[in-house]
PDB file of N, CA and C in Angstrom:
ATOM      1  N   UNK A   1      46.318  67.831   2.759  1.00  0.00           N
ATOM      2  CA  UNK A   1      46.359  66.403   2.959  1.00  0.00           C
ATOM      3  C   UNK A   1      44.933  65.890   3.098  1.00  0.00           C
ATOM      4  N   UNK A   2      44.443  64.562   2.263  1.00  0.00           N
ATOM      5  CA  UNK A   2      43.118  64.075   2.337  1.00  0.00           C
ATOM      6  C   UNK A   2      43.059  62.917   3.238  1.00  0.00           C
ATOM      7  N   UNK A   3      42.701  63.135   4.014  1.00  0.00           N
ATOM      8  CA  UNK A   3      42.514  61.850   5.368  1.00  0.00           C
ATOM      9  C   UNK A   3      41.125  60.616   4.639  1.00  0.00           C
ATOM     10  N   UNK A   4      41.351  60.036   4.925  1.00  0.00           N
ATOM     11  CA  UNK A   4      39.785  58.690   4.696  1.00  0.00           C
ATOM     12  C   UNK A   4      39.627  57.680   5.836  1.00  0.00           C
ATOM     13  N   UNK A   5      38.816  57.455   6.387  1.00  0.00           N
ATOM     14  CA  UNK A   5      38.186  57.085   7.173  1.00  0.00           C
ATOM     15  C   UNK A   5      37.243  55.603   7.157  1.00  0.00           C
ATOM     16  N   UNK A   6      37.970  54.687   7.765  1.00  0.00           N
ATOM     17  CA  UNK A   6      37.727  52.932   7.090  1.00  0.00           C
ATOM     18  C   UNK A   6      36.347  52.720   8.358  1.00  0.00           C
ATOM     19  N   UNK A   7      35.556  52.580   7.821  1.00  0.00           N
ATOM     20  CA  UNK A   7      34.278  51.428   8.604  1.00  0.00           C
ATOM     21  C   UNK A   7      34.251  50.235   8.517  1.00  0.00           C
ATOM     22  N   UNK A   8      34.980  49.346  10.277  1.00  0.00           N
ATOM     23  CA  UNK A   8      34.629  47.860  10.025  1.00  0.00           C
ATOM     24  C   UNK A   8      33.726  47.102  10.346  1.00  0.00           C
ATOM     25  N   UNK A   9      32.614  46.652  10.107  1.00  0.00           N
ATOM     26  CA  UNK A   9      31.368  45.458  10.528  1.00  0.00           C
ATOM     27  C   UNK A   9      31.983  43.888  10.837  1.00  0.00           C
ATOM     28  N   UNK A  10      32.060  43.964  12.131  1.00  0.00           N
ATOM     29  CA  UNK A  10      32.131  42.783  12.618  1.00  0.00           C
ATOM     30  C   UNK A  10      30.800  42.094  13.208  1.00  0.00           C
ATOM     31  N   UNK A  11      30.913  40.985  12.812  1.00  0.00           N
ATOM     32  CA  UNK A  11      29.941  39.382  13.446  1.00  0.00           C
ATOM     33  C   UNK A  11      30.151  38.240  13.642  1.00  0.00           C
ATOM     34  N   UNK A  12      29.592  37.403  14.136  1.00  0.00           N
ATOM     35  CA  UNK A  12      29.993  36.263  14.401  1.00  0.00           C
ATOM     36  C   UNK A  12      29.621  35.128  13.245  1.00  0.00           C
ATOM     37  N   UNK A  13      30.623  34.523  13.049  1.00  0.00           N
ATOM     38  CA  UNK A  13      30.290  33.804  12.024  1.00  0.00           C
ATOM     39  C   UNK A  13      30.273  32.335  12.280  1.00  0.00           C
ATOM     40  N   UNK A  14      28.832  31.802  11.873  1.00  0.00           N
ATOM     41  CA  UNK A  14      28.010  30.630  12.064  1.00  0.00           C
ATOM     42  C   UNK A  14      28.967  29.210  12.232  1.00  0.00           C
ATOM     43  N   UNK A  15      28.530  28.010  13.420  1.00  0.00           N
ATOM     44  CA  UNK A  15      29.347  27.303  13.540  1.00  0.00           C
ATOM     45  C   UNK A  15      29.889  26.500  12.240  1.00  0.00           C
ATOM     46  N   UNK A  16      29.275  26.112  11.275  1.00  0.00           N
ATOM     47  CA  UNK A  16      29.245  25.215   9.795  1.00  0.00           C
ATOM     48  C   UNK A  16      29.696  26.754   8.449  1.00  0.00           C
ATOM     49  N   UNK A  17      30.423  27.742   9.055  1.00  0.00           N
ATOM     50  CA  UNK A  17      30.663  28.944   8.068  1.00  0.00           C
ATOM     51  C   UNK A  17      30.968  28.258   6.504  1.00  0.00           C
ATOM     52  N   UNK A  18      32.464  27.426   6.731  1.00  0.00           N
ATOM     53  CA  UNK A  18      32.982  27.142   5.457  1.00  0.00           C
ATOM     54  C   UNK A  18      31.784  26.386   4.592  1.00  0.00           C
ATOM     55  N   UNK A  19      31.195  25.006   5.055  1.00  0.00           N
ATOM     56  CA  UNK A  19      30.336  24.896   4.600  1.00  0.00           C
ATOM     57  C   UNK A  19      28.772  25.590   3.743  1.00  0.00           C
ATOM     58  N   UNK A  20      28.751  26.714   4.589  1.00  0.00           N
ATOM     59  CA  UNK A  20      27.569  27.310   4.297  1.00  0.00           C
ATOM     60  C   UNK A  20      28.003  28.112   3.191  1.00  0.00           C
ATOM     61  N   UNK A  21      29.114  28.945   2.886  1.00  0.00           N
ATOM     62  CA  UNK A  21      29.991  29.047   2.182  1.00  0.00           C
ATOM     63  C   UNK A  21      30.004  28.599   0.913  1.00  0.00           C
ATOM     64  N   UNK A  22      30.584  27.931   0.793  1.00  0.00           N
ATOM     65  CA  UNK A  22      30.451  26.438  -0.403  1.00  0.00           C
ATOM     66  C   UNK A  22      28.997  26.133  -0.999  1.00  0.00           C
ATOM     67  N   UNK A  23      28.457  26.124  -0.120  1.00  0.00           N
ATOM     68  CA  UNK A  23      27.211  25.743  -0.686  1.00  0.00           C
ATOM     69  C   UNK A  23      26.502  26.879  -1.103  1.00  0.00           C
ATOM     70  N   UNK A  24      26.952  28.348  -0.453  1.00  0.00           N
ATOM     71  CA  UNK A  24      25.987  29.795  -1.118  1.00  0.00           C
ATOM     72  C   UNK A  24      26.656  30.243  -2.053  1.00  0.00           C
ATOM     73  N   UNK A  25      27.889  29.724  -2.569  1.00  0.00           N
ATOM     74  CA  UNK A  25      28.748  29.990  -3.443  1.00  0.00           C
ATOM     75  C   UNK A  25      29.391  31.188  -3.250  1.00  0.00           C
ATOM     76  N   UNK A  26      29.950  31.420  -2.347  1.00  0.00           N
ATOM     77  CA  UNK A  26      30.399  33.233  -1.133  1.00  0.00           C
ATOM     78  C   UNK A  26      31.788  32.926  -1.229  1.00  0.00           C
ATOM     79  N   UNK A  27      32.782  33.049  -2.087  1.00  0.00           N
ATOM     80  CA  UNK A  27      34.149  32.980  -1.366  1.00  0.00           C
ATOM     81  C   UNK A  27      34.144  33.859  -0.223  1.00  0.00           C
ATOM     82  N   UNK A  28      35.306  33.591   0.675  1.00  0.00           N
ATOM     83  CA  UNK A  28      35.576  34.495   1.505  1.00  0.00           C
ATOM     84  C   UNK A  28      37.005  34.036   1.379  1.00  0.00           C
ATOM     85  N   UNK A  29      37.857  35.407   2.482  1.00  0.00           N
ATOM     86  CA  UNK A  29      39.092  35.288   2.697  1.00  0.00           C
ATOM     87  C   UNK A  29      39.700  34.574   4.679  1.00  0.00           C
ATOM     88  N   UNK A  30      39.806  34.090   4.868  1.00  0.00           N
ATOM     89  CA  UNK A  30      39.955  33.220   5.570  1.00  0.00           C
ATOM     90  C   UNK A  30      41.241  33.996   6.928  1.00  0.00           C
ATOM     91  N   UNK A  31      41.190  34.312   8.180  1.00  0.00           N
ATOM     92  CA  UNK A  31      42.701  35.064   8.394  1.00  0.00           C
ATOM     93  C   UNK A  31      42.855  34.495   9.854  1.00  0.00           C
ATOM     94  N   UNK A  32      44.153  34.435  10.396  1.00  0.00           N
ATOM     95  CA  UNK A  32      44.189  34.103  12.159  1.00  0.00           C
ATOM     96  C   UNK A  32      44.904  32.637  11.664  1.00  0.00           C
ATOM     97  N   UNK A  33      44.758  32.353  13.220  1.00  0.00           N
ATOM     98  CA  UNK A  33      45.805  31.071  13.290  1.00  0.00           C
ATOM     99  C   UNK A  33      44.412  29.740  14.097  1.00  0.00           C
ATOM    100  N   UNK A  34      45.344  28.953  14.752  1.00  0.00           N
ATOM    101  CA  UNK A  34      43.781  27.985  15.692  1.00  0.00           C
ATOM    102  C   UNK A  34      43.134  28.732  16.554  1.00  0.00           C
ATOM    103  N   UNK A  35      43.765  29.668  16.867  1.00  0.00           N
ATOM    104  CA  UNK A  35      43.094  29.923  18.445  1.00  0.00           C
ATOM    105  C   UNK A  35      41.962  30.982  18.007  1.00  0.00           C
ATOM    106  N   UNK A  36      42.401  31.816  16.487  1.00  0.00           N
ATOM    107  CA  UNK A  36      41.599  32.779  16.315  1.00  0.00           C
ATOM    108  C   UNK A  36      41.489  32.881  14.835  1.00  0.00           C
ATOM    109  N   UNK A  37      40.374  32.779  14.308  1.00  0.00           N
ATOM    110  CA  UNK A  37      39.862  32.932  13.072  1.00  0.00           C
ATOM    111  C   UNK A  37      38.766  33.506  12.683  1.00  0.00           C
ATOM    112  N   UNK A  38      39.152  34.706  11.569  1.00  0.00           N
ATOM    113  CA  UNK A  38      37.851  35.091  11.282  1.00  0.00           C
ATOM    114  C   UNK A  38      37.599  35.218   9.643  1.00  0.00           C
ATOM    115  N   UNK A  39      36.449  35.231   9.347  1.00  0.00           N
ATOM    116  CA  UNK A  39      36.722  35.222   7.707  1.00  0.00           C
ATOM    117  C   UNK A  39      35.867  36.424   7.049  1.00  0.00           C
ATOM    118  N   UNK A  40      36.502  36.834   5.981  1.00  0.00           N
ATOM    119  CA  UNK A  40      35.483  38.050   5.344  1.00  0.00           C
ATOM    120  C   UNK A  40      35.019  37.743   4.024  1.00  0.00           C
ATOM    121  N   UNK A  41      33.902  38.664   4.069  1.00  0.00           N
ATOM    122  CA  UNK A  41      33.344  38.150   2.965  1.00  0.00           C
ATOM    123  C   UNK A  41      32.783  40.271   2.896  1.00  0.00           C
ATOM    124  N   UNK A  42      33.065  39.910   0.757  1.00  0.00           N
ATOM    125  CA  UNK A  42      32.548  41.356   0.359  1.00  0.00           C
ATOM    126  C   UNK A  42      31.141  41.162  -0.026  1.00  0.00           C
ATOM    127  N   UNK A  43      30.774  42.433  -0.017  1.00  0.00           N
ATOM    128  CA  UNK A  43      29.624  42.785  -0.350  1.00  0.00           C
ATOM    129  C   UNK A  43      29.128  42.452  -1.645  1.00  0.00           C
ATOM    130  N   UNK A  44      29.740  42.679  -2.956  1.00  0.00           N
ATOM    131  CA  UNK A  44      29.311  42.040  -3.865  1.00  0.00           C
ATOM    132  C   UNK A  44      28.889  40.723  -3.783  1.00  0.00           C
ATOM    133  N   UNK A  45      30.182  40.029  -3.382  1.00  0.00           N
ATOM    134  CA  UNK A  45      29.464  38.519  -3.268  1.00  0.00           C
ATOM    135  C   UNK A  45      28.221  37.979  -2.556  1.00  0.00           C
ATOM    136  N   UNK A  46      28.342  38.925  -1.680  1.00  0.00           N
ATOM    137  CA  UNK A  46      27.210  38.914  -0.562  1.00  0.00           C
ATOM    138  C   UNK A  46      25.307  39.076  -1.514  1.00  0.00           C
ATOM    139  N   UNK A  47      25.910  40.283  -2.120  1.00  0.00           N
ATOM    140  CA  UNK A  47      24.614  40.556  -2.427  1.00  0.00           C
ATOM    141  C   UNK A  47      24.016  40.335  -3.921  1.00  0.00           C
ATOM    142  N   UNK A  48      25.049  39.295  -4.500  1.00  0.00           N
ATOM    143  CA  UNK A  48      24.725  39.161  -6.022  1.00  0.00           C
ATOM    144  C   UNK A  48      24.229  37.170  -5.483  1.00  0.00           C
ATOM    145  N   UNK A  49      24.622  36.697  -4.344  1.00  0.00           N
ATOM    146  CA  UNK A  49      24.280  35.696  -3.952  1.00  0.00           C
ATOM    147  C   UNK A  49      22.746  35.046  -3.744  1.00  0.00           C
ATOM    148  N   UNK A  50      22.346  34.017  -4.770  1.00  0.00           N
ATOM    149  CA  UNK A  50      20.863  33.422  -5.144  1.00  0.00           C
ATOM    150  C   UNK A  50      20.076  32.365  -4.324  1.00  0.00           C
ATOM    151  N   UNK A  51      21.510  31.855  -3.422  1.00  0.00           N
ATOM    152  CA  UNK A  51      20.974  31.257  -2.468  1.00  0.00           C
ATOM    153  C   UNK A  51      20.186  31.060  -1.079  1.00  0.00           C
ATOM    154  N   UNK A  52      19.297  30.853  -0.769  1.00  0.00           N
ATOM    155  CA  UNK A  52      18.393  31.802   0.234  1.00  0.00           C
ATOM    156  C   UNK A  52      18.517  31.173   1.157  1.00  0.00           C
ATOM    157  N   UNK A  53      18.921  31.482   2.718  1.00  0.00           N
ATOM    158  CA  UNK A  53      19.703  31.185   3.760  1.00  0.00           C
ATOM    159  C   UNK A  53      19.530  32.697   4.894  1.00  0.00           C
ATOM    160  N   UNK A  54      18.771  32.365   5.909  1.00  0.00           N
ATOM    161  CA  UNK A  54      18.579  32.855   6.767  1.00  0.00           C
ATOM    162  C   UNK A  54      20.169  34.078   7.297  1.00  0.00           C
ATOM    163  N   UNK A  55      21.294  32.858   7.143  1.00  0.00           N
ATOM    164  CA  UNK A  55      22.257  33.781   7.671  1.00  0.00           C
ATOM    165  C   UNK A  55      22.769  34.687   6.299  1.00  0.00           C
ATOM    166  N   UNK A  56      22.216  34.249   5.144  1.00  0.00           N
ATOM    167  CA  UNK A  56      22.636  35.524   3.987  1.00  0.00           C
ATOM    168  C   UNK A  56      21.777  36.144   4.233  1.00  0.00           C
ATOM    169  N   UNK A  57      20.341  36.304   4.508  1.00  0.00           N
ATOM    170  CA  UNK A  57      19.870  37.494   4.996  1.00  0.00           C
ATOM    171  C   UNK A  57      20.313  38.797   5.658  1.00  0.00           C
ATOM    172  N   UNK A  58      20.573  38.392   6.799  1.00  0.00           N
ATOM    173  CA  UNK A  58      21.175  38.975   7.832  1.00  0.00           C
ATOM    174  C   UNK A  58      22.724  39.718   7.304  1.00  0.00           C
ATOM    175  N   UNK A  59      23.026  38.757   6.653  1.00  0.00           N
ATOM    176  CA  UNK A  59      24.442  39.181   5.658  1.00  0.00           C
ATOM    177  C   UNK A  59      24.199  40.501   4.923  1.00  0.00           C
ATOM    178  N   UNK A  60      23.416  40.235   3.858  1.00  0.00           N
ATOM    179  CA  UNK A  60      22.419  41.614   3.077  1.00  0.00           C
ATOM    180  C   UNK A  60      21.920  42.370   3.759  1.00  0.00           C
ATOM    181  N   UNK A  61      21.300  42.336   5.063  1.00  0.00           N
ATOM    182  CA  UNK A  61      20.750  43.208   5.374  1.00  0.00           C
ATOM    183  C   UNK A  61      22.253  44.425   6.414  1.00  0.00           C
ATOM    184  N   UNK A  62      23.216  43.488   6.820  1.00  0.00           N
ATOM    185  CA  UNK A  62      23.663  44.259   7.260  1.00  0.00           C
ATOM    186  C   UNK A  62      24.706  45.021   6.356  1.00  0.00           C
ATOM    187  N   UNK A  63      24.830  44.619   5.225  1.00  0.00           N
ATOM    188  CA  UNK A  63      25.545  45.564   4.023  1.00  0.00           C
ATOM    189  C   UNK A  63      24.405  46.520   3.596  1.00  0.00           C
ATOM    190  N   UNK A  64      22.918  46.427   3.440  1.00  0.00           N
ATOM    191  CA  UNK A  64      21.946  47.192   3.870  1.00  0.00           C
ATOM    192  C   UNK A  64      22.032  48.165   4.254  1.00  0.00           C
ATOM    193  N   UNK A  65      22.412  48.252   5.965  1.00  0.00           N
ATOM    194  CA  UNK A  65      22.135  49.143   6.521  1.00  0.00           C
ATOM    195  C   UNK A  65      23.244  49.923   6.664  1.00  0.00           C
ATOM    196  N   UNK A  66      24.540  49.410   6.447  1.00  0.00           N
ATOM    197  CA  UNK A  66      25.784  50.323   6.517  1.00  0.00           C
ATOM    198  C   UNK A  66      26.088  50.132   4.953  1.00  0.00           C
ATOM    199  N   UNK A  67      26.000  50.984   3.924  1.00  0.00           N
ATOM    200  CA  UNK A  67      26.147  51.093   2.718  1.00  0.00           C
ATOM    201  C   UNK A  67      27.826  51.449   2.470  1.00  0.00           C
ATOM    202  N   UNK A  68      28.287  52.207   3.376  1.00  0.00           N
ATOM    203  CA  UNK A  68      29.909  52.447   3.316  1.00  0.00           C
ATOM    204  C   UNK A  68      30.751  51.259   3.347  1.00  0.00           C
ATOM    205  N   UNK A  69      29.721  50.413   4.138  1.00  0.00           N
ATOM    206  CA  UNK A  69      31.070  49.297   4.423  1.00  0.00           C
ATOM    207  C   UNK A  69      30.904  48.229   2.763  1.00  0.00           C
ATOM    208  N   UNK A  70      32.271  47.882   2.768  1.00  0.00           N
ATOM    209  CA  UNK A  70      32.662  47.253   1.558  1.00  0.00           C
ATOM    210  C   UNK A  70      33.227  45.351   1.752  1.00  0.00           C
ATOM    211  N   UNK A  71      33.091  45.317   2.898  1.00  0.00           N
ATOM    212  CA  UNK A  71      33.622  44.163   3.283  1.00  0.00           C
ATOM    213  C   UNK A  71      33.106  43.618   5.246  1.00  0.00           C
ATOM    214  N   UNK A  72      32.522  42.432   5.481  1.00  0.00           N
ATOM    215  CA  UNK A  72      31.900  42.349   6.572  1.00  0.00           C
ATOM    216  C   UNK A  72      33.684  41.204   7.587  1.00  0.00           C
ATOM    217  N   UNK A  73      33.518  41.473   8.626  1.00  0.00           N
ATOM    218  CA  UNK A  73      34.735  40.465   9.424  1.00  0.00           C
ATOM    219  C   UNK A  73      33.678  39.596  10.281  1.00  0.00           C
ATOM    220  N   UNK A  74      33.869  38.264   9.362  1.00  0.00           N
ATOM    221  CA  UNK A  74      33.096  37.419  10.522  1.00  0.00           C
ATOM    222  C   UNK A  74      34.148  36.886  11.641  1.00  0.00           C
ATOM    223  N   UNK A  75      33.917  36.935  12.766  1.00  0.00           N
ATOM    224  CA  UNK A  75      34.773  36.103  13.727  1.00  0.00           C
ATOM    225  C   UNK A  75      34.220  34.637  14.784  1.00  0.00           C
ATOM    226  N   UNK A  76      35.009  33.960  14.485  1.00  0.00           N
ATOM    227  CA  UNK A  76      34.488  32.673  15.299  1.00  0.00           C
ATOM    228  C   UNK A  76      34.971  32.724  16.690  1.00  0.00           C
ATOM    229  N   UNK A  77      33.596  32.768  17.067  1.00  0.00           N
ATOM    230  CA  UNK A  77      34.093  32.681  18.991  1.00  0.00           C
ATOM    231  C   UNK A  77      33.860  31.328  19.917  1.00  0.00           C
TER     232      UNK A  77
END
């Protein structure tokens, strides 16, 4: 039997997300109800993205540094 082993990267994601979003051209997938929402966004999109934005930095860099992970969970707190 082959077992696999999932790595998740969670962060907090910026008060104006959807917006910033839209404008870096990043779909993400959107999940939760009012009380709790968080949205993900993959790495491709992440890192084929031309728009230059402090929080896509940080975005790239942390698909960067964990190369396994395939998908980041932003959560709004």
């Amino acid at each position: 039997m082959k077992t696999r082993t999932h790595t998740i990267l969670f962060g907090t994601a910026c008060p104006s997300f959807e917006d910033w979003s839209k404008t870096s051209d990043i779909p993400y997938e959107k999940e939760g109800e009012w009380d709790y929402i968080s949205y993900i966004v993959n790495w491709h999109d992440v890192m084929h993205c031309k728009t230059p934005s402090p929080y896509l930095s940080e975005l790239q860099q942390a698909f960067k540094d964990n190369p396994e992970i395939e998908n980041i969970t932003l959560e709004v707190i």
